[in-house]
Protein backbone atom coordinates (compact mmCIF):
# COMPACT_ATOMS: atom_id res chain seq x y z
CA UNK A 1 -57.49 24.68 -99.11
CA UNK A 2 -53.54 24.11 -98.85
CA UNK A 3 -52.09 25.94 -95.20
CA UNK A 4 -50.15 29.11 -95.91
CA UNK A 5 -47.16 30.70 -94.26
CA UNK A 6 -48.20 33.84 -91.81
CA UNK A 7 -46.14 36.19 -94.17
CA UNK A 8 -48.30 35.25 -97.05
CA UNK A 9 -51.64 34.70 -95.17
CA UNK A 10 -53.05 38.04 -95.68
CA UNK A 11 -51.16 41.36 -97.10
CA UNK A 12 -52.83 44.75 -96.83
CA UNK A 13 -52.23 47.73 -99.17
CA UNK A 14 -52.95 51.36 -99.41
CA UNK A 15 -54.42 52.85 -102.22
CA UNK A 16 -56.52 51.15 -105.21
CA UNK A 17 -56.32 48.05 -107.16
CA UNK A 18 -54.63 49.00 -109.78
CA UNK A 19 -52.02 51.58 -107.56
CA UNK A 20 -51.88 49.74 -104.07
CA UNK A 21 -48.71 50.02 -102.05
CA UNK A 22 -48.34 47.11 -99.19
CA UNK A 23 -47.77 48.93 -95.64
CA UNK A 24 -43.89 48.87 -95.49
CA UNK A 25 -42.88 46.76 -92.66
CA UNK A 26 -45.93 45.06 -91.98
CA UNK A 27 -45.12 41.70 -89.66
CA UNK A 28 -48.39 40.83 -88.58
CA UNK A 29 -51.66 41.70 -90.58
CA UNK A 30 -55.09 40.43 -89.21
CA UNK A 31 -58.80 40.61 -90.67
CA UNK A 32 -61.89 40.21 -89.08
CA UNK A 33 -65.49 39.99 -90.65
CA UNK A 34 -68.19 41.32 -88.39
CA UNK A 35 -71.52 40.36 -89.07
CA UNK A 36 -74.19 41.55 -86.54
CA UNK A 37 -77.23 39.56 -86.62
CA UNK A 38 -80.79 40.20 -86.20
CA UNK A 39 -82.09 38.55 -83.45
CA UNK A 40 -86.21 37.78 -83.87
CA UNK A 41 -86.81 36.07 -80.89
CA UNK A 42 -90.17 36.48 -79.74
CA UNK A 43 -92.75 34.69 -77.25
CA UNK A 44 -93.71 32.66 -79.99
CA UNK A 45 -89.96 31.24 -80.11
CA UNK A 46 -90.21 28.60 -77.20
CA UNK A 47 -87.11 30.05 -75.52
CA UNK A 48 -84.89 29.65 -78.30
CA UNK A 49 -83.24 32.72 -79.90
CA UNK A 50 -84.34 32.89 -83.46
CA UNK A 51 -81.92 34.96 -85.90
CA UNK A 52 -82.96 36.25 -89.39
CA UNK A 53 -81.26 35.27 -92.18
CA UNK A 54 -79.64 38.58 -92.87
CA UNK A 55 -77.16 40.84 -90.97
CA UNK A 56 -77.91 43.97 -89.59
CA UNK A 57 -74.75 45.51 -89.87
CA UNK A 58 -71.70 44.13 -91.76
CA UNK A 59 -68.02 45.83 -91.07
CA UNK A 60 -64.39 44.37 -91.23
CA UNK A 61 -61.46 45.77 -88.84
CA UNK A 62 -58.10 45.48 -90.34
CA UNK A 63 -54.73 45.42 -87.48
CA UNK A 64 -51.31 45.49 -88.95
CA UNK A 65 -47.88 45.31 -87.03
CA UNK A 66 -44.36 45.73 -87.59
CA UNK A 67 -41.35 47.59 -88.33
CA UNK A 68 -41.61 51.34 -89.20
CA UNK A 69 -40.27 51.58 -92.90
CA UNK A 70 -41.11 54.67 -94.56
CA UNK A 71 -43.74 57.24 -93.65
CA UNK A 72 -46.72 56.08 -95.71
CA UNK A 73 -48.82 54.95 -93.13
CA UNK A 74 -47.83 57.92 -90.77
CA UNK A 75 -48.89 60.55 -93.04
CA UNK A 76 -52.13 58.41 -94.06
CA UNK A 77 -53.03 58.18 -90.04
CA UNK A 78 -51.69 62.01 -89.57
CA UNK A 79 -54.01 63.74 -92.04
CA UNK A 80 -56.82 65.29 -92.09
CA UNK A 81 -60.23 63.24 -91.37
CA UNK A 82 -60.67 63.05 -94.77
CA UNK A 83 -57.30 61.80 -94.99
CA UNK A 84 -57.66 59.06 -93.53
CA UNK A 85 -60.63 57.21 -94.65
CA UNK A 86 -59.16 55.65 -97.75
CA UNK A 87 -58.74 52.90 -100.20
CA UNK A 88 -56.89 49.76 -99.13
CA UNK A 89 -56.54 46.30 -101.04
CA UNK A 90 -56.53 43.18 -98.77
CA UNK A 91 -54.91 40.22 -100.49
CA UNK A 92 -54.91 36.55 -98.95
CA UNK A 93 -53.02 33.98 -99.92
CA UNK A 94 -55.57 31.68 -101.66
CA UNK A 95 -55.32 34.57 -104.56
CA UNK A 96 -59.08 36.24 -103.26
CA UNK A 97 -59.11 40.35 -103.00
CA UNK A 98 -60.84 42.60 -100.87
CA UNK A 99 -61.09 45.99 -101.80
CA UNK A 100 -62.90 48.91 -99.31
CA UNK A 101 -62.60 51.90 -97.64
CA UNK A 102 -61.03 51.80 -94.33
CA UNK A 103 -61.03 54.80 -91.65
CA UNK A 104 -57.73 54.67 -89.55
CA UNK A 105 -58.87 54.49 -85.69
CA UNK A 106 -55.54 54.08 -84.50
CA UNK A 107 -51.85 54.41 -85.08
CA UNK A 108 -49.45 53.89 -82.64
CA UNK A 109 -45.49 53.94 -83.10
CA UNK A 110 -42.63 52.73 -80.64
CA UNK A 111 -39.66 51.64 -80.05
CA UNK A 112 -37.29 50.24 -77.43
CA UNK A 113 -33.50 52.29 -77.32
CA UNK A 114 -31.95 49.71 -78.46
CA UNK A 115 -34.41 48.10 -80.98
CA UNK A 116 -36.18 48.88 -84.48
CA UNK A 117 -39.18 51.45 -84.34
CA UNK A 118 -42.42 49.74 -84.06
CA UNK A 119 -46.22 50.24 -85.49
CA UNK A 120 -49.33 49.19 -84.91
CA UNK A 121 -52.36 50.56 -86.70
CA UNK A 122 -55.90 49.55 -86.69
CA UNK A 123 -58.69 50.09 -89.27
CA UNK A 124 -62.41 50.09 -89.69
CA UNK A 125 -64.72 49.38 -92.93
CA UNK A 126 -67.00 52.06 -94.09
CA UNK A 127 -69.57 51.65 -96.75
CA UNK A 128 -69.68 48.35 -99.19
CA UNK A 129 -66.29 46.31 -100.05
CA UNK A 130 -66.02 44.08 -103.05
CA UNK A 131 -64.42 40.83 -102.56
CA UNK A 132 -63.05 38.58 -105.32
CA UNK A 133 -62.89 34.79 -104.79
CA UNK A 134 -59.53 33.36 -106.34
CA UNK A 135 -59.76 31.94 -109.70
């Protein structure tokens, strides 16, 4: 796979696939896969942890960073809690998708007095995703 620029690395979006909006401003946007194993160790396992070949619990947190442009991801962490669990479109730059439904844990906006107004959001999975491998 070919290296890609930060900027293009991974973009996140609100909304569907077919209406997704990127988060305005967004500098830095990270993903992490979680996958919690199942650990089947026993007495019978000569000291060695032994894991099962499936996860017990699979999530993904989403971060983002950067420079407050627009209110779109204010009034999507501001609303109601049904609000904020909603749709969001990860796209890296190999061309794969993810699409899930991410619950906003925490939003956070700043700024210094003489500088831009900050953000920094972050965001948990809940229920399936669908990823697409690029063509």
């Amino acid at each position: 796979m070919a290296a890609s620029s930060g900027r293009t690395g991974v973009r996140i979006s609100l909304g569907d696939a077919s209406s997704a909006v990127v988060i305005a401003g967004a500098r830095v946007d990270t993903f992490t896969v979680n996958n919690e194993p199942i650990d089947i160790t026993n007495k019978d396992s000569a000291g060695v942890r032994t894991m099962l070949a499936d996860f017990g619990v699979r999530s993904i947190d989403l971060s983002v960073e950067g420079v407050m442009v627009g209110d779109t991801l204010l009034t999507a962490a501001t609303g109601n809690a049904a609000a904020v669990l909603d749709e969001y479109v990860i796209d890296f730059a190999s061309g794969a998708t993810l699409v899930a439904n991410f619950f906003i844990t925490s939003f956070e906006v700043g700024g210094a007095h003489d500088g831009e107004t900050t953000f920094s959001a972050s965001f948990q999975s809940s229920g399936a995703f669908t990823f697409t491998a690029a063509a």
